[in-house]
Protein backbone atom coordinates (compact mmCIF):
# COMPACT_ATOMS: atom_id res chain seq x y z
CA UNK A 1 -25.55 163.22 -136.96
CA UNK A 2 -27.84 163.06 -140.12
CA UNK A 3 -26.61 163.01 -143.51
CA UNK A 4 -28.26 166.20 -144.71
CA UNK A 5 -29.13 164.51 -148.57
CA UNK A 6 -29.61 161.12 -147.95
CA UNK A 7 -30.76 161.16 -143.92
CA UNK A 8 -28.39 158.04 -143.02
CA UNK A 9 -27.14 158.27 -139.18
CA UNK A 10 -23.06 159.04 -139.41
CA UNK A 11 -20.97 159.01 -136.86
CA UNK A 12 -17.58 159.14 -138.83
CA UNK A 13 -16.81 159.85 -142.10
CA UNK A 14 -14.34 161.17 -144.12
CA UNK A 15 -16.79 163.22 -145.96
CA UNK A 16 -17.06 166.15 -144.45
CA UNK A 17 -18.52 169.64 -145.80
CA UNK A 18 -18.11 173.29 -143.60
CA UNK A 19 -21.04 175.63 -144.62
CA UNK A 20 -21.90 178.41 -143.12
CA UNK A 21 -19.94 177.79 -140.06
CA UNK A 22 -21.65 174.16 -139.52
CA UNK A 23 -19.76 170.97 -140.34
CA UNK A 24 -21.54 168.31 -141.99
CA UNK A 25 -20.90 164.33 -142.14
CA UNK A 26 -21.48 162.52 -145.35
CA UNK A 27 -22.61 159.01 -145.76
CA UNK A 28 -20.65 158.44 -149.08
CA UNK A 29 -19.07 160.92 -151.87
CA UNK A 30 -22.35 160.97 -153.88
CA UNK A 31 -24.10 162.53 -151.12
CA UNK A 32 -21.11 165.07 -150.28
CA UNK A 33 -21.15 165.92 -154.39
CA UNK A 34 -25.04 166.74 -153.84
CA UNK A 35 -24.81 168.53 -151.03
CA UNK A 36 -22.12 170.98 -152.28
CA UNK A 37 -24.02 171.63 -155.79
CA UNK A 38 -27.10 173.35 -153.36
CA UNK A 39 -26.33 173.25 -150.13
CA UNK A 40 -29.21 175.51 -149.41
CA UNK A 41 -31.58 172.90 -150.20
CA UNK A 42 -30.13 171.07 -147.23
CA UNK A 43 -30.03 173.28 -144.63
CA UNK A 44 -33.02 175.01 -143.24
């Protein structure tokens, strides 16, 4: 799976996100902290 900010492959991670029914893995907390200020500039 794709970090959705950055686009780094993740397999694991403890940064994890649920939107809109999805889960999504995180390559660090910076990119989880993005993510959840606009998710919907994420996810298509």
């Amino acid at each position: 799976m794709k970090d959705p900010v950055c686009g780094e492959e993740v397999t694991q991670s403890p940064y994890k996100v649920t939107y809109k029914g999805k889960t999504y893995l995180f390559c660090s907390p910076m990119c989880m902290a993005e993510f959840k200020k606009r998710p919907e500039n994420y996810v298509k």
